[in-house]
Protein backbone atom coordinates (compact mmCIF):
# COMPACT_ATOMS: atom_id res chain seq x y z
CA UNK A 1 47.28 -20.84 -78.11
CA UNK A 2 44.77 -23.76 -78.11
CA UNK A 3 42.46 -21.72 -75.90
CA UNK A 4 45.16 -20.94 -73.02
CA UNK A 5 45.31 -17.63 -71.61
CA UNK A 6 48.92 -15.34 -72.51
CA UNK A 7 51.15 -15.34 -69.65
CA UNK A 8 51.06 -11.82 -68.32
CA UNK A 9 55.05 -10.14 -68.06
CA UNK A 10 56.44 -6.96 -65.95
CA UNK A 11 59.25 -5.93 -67.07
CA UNK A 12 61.34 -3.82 -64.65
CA UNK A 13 65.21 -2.29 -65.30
CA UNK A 14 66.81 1.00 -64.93
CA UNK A 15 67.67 0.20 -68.89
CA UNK A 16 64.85 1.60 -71.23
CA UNK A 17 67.06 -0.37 -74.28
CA UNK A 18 66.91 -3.22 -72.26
CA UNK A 19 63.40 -2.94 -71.37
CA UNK A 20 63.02 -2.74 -74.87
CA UNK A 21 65.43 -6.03 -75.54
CA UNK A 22 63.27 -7.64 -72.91
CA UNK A 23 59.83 -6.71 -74.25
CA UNK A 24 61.26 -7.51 -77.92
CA UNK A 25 62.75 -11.54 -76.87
CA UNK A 26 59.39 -11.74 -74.72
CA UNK A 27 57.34 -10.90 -77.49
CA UNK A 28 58.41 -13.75 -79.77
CA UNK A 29 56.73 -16.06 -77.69
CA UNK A 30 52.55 -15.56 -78.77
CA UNK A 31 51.79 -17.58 -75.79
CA UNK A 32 53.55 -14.62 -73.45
CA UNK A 33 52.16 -10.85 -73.55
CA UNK A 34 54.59 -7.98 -72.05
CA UNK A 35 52.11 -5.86 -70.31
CA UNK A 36 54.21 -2.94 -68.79
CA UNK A 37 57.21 -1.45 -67.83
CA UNK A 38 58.89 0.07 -64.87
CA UNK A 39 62.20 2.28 -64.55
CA UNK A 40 63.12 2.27 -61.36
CA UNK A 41 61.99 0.54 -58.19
CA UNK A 42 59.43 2.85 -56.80
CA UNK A 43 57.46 2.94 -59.94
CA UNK A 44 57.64 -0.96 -60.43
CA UNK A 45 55.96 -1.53 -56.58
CA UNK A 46 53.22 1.12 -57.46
CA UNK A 47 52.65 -0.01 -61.05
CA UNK A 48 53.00 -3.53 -60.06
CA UNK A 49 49.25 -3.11 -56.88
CA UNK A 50 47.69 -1.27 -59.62
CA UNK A 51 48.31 -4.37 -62.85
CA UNK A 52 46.95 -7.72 -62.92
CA UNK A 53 49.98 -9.88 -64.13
CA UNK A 54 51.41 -13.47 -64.02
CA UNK A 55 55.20 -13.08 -63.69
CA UNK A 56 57.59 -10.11 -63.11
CA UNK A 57 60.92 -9.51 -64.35
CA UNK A 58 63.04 -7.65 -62.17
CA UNK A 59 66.25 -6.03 -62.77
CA UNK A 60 68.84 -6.54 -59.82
CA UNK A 61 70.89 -3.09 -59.70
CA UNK A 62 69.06 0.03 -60.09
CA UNK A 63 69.26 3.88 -58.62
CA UNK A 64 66.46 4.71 -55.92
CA UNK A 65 65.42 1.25 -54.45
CA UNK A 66 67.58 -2.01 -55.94
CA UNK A 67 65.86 -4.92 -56.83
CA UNK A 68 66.54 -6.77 -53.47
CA UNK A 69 64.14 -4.05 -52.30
CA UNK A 70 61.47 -3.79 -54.52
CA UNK A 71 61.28 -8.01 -53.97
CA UNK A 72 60.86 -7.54 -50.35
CA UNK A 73 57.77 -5.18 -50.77
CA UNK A 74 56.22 -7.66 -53.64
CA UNK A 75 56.30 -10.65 -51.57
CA UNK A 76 54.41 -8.78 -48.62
CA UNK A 77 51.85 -7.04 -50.76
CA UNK A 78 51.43 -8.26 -53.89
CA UNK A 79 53.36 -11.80 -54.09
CA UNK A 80 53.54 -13.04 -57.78
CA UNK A 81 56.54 -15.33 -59.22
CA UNK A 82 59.44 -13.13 -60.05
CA UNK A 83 62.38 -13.37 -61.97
CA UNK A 84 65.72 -11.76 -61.42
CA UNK A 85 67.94 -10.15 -63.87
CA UNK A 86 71.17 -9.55 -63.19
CA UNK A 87 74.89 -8.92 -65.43
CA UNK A 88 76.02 -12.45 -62.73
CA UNK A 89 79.21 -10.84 -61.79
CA UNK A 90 80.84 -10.16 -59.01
CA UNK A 91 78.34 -8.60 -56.41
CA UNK A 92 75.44 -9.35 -59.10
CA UNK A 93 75.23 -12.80 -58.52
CA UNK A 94 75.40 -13.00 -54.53
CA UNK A 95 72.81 -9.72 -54.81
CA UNK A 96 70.69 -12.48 -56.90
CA UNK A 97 71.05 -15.39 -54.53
CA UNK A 98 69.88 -13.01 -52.05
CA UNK A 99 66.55 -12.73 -53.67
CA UNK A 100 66.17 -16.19 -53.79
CA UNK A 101 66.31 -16.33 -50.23
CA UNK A 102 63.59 -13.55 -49.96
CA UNK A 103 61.31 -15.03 -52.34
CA UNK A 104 62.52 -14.91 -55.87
CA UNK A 105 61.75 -18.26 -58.32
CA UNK A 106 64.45 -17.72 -60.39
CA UNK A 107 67.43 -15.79 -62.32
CA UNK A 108 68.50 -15.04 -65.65
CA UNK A 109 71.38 -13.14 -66.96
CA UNK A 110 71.64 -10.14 -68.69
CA UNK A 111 71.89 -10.97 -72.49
CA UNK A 112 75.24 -9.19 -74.21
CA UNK A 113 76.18 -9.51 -77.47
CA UNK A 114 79.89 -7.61 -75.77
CA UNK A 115 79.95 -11.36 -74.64
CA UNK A 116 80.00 -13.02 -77.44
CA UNK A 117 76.61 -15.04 -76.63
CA UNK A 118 74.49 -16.74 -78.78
CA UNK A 119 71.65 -14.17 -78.03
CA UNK A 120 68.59 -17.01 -79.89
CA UNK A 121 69.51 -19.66 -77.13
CA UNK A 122 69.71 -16.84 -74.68
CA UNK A 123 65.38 -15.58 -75.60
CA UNK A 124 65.01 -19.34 -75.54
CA UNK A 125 65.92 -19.73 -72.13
CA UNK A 126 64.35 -16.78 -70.61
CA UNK A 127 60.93 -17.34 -72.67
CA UNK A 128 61.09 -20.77 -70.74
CA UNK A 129 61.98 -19.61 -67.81
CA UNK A 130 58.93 -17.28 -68.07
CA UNK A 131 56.55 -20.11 -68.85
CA UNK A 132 57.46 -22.19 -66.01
CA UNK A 133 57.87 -19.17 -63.26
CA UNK A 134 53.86 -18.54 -64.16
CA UNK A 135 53.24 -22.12 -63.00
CA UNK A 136 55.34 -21.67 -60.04
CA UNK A 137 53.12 -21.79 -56.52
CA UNK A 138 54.28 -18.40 -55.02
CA UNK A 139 52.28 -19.05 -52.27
CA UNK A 140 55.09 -21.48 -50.99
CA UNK A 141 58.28 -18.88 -51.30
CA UNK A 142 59.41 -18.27 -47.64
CA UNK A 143 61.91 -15.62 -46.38
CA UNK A 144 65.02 -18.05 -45.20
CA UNK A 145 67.20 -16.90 -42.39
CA UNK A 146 70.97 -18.32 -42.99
CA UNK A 147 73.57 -18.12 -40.20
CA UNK A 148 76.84 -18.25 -41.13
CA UNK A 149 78.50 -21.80 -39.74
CA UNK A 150 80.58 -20.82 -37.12
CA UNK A 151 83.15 -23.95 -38.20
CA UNK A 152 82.76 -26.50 -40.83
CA UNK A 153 83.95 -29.82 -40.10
CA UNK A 154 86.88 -32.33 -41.76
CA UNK A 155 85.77 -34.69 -44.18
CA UNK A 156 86.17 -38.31 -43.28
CA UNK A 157 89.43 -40.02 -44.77
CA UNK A 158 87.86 -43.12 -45.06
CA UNK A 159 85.99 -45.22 -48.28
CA UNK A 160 82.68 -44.07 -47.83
CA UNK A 161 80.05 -46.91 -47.26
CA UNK A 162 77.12 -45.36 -48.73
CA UNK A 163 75.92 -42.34 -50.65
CA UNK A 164 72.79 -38.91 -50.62
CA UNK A 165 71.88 -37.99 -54.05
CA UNK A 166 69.87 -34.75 -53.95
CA UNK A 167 68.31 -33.74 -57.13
CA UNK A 168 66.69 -29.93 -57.70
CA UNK A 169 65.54 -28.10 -61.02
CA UNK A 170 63.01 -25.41 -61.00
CA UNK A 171 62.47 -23.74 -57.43
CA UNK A 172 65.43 -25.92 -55.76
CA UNK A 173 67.73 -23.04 -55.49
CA UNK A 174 64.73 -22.33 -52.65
CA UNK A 175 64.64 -25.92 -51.06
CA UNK A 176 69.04 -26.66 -51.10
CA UNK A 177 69.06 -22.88 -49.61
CA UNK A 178 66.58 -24.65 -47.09
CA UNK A 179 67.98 -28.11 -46.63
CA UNK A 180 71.96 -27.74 -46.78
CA UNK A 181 72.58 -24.87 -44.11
CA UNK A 182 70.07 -27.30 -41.48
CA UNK A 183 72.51 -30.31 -42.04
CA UNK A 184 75.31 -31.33 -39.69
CA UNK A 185 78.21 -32.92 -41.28
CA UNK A 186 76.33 -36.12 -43.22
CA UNK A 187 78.18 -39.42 -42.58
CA UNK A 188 78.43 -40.16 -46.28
CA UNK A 189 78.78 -38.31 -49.51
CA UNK A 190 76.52 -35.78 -50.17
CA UNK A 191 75.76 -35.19 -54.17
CA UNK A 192 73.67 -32.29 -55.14
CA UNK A 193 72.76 -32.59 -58.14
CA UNK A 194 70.89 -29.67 -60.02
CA UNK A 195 69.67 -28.49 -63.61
CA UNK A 196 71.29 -25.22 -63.79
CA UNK A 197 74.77 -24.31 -65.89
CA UNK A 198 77.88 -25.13 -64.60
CA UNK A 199 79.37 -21.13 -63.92
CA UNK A 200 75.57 -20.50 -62.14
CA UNK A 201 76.01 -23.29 -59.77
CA UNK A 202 79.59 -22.55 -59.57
CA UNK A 203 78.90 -19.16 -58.01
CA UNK A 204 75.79 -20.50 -56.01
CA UNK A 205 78.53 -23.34 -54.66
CA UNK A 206 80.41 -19.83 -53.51
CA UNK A 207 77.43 -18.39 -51.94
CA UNK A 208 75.92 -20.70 -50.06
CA UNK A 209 79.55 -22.87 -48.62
CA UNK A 210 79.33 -20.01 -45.73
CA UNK A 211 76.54 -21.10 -44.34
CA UNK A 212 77.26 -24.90 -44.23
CA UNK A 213 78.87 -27.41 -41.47
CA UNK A 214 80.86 -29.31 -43.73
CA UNK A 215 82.68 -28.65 -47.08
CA UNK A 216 81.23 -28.00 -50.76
CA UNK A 217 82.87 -27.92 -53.65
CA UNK A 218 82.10 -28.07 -57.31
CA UNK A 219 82.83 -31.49 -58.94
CA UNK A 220 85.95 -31.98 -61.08
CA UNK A 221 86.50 -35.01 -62.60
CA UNK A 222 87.96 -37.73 -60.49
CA UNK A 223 87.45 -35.75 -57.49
CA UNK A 224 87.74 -38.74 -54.80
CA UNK A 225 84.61 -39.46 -52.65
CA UNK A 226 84.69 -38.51 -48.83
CA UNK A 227 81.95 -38.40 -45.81
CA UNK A 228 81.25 -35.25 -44.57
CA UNK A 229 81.53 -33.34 -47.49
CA UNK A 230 78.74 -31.90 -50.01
CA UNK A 231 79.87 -32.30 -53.98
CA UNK A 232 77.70 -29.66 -56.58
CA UNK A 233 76.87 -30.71 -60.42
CA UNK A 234 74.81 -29.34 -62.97
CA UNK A 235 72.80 -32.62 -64.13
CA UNK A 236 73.47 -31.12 -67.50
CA UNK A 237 76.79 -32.90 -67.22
CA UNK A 238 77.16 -36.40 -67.32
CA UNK A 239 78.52 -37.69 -64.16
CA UNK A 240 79.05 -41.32 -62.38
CA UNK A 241 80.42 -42.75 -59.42
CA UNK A 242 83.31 -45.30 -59.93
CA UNK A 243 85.91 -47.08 -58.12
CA UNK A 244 89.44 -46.14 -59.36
CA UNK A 245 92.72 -47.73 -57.68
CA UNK A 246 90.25 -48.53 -54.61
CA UNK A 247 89.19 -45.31 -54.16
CA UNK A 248 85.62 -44.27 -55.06
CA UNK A 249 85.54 -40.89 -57.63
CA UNK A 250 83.30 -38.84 -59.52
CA UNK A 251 83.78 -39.09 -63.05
CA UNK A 252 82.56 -35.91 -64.71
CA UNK A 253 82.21 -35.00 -69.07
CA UNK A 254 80.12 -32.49 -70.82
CA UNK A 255 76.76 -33.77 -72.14
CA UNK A 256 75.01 -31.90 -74.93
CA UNK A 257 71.94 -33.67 -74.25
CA UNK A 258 69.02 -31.36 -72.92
CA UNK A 259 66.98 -31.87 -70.20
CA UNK A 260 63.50 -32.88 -70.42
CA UNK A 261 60.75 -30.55 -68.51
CA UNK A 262 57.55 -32.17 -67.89
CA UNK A 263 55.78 -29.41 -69.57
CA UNK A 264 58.12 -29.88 -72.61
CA UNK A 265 58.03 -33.43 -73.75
CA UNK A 266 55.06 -36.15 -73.84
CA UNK A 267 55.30 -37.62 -70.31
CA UNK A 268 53.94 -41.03 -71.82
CA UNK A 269 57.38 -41.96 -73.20
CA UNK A 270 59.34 -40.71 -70.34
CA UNK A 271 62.51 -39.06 -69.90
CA UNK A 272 65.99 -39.31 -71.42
CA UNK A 273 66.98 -43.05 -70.25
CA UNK A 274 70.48 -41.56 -70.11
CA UNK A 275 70.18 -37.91 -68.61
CA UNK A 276 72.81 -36.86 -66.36
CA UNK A 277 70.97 -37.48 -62.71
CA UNK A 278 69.72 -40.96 -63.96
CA UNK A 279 73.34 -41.91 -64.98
CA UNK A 280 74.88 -40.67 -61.55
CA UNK A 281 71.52 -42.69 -59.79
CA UNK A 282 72.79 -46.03 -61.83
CA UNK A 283 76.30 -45.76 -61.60
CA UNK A 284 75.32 -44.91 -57.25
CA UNK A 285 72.94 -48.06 -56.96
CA UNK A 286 76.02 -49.93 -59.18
CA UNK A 287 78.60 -49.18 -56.19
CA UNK A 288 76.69 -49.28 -52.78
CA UNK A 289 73.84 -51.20 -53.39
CA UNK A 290 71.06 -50.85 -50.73
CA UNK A 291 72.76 -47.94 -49.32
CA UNK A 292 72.05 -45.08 -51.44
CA UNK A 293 69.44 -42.51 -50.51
CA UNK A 294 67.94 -40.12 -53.57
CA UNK A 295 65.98 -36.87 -52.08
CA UNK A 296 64.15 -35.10 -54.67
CA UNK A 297 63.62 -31.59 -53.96
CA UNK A 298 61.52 -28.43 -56.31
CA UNK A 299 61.84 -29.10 -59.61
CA UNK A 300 59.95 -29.82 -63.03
CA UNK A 301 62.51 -32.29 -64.75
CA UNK A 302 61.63 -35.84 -66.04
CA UNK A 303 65.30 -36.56 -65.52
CA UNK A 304 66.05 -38.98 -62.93
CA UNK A 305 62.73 -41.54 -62.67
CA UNK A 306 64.86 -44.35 -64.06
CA UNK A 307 67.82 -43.73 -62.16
CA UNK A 308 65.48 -43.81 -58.78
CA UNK A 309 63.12 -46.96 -60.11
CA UNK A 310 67.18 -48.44 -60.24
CA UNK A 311 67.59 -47.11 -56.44
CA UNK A 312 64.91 -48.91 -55.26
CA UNK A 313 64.98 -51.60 -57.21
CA UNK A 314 68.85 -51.94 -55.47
CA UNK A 315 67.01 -51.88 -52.22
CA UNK A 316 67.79 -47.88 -51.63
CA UNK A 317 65.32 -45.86 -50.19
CA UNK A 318 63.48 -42.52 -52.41
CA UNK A 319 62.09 -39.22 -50.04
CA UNK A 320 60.88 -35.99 -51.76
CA UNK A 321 60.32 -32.65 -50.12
CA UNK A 322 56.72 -32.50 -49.62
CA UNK A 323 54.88 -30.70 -52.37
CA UNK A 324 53.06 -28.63 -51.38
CA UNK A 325 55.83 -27.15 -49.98
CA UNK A 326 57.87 -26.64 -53.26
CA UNK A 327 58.01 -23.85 -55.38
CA UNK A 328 57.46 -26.72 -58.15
CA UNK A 329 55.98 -29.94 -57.98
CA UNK A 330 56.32 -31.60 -60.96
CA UNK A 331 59.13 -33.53 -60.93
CA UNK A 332 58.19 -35.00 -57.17
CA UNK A 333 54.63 -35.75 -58.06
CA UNK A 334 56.19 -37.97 -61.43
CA UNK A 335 58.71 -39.61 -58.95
CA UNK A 336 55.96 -40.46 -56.86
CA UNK A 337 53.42 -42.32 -59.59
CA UNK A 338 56.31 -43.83 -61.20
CA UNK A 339 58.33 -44.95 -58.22
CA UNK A 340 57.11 -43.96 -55.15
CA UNK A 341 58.42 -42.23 -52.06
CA UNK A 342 57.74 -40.62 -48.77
CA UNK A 343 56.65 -36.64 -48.53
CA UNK A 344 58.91 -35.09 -45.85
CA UNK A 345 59.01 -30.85 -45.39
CA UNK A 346 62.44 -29.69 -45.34
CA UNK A 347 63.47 -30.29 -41.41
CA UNK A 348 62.75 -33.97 -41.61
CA UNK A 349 64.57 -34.46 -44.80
CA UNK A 350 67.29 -32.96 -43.22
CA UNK A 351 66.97 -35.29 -40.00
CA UNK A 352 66.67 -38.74 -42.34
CA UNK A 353 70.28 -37.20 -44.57
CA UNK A 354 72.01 -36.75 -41.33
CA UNK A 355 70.80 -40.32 -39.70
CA UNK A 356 71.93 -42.15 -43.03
CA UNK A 357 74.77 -44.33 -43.25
């Protein structure tokens, strides 16, 4: 442990096997310590003012008070970084974008073997996502109020002149639920790219295109370029911009490649030269020059620094959501020794994307 204090779990679902699955993948970890259980949401928000603990897992669905519920009560009385658990279908994953609006750091799925899942990778990723929701700054989690867009406008038909890369990893489901819905239609491509699977932002692309002026979709591979429009992928993938038959694309392939954390790697030898974001930040500064714009949002990743020292390099210009408005700093305070770029909160960001052209 090197003399670090254990990071201190809840563990809340309906499931006493899962609680028990939960406790069990936890426990693997020596530098995390399980410290109690809950049922059911009334005994989680009493159990939870009477325990001193880092991080709380919190089941989405259960009988009494649901998960959305219990959330709302933590983040008044006792805030702490929480993370959701949820099956991810159907009504379980817009439940679960729900509490990321109220407060939540981030989600994991239910592990099922019924699946067919590779249940080692699965404790991997939720023992991570544990580690990094303790570092998370709670303090900064704010209740968002989305309005659904009462019309979303046409994309431009036109060869766009210039591009917005937005780039998110831990706590950006928070800042794009921020940014996105205060946008009007942006004059040029707008590329949000984030480190989260493919099917996740798939159904977050579902969730949060109601609530936007212009059009999102997820990225398919030679999907054509347009103004006006807002284009999700999982920086997991490889993905860059190119001109094909005069008409500027996305070119999209699987990577296998993970990302780097900046908890997870030495930070003196820098991040993957060829991660997905830096690749798409290249291949951007490749096609339209001065005019690209790269916003980084919450997030921990290394990913990315060389693809925005390329931006500016290219004459582009780097912004960053201020940090100490982010759920997660990291990657924003690396962008800023390495490169360099101005500290906007949210509604500014969102005024410089809409004036850029």
């Amino acid at each position: 442990m090197n003399g670090q204090q254990r990071v201190k779990v809840f563990v809340v679902d309906d499931s006493p096997l899962m609680c028990r699955a939960m406790e069990r993948i936890l426990s693997e970890d020596p530098s995390i310590e399980v410290v109690g259980r809950a049922l059911n949401g009334q005994e989680a928000v009493k159990r939870l003012t009477e325990l001193s603990c880092d991080v709380c897992t919190l089941d989405v669905h259960m009988p009494r008070m649901n998960g959305l519920s219990v959330l709302k009560r933590l983040m008044v009385r006792n805030p702490l970084p929480t993370v959701m658990v949820s099956a991810f279908t159907g009504d379980g994953s817009r439940v679960t974008f729900e509490a990321l609006r109220y407060g939540a750091v981030d989600f994991f799925k239910k592990p099922s073997r019924n699946e067919g899942e590779d249940l080692e990778q699965q404790g991997d990723i939720l023992r991570t996502k544990i580690r990094r929701a303790a570092r998370i700054k709670v303090e900064a989690a704010r209740y968002l109020r989305l309005r659904v867009a009462r019309s979303q406008a046409e994309p431009s038909s036109e060869e766009p002149e210039a591009v917005t890369i937005v780039a998110a990893s831990t706590g950006g489901y928070a800042s794009v639920l921020s940014l996105l819905p205060r946008l009007a239609p942006p004059r040029s491509p707008l590329i949000i790219s984030m480190a989260t699977p493919t099917r996740y932002l798939r159904a977050f692309v579902d969730y949060i295109r109601p609530f936007l002026a212009f059009p999102a979709a997820m990225v398919e591979d030679g999907i054509p370029l347009h103004g006006g429009k807002a284009y999700f992928v999982s920086s997991e993938d490889s993905s860059a911009i190119e001109v094909k038959k005069g008409q500027t694309v996305l070119r999209v392939s699987s990577r296998s490649l993970p990302l780097a954390s900046a908890h997870d790697v030495d930070s003196e030898h820098g991040p993957d030269k060829e991660s997905g974001l830096d690749l798409l930040m290249f291949s951007a500064s490749e096609r339209f020059g001065p005019r690209v714009l790269g916003v980084f949002l919450s997030g921990d990743q290394l990913d990315g620094i060389t693809g925005a020292q390329e931006i500016k390099r290219s004459g582009g210009r780097i912004l960053a959501q201020r940090p100490d408005t982010c759920l997660c700093p990291d990657q924003i305070e690396a962008v800023t020794e390495k490169v360099g770029c101005d500290h906007l909160v949210i509604p500014d960001l969102a005024k410089e994307i809409g004036d850029w052209s």
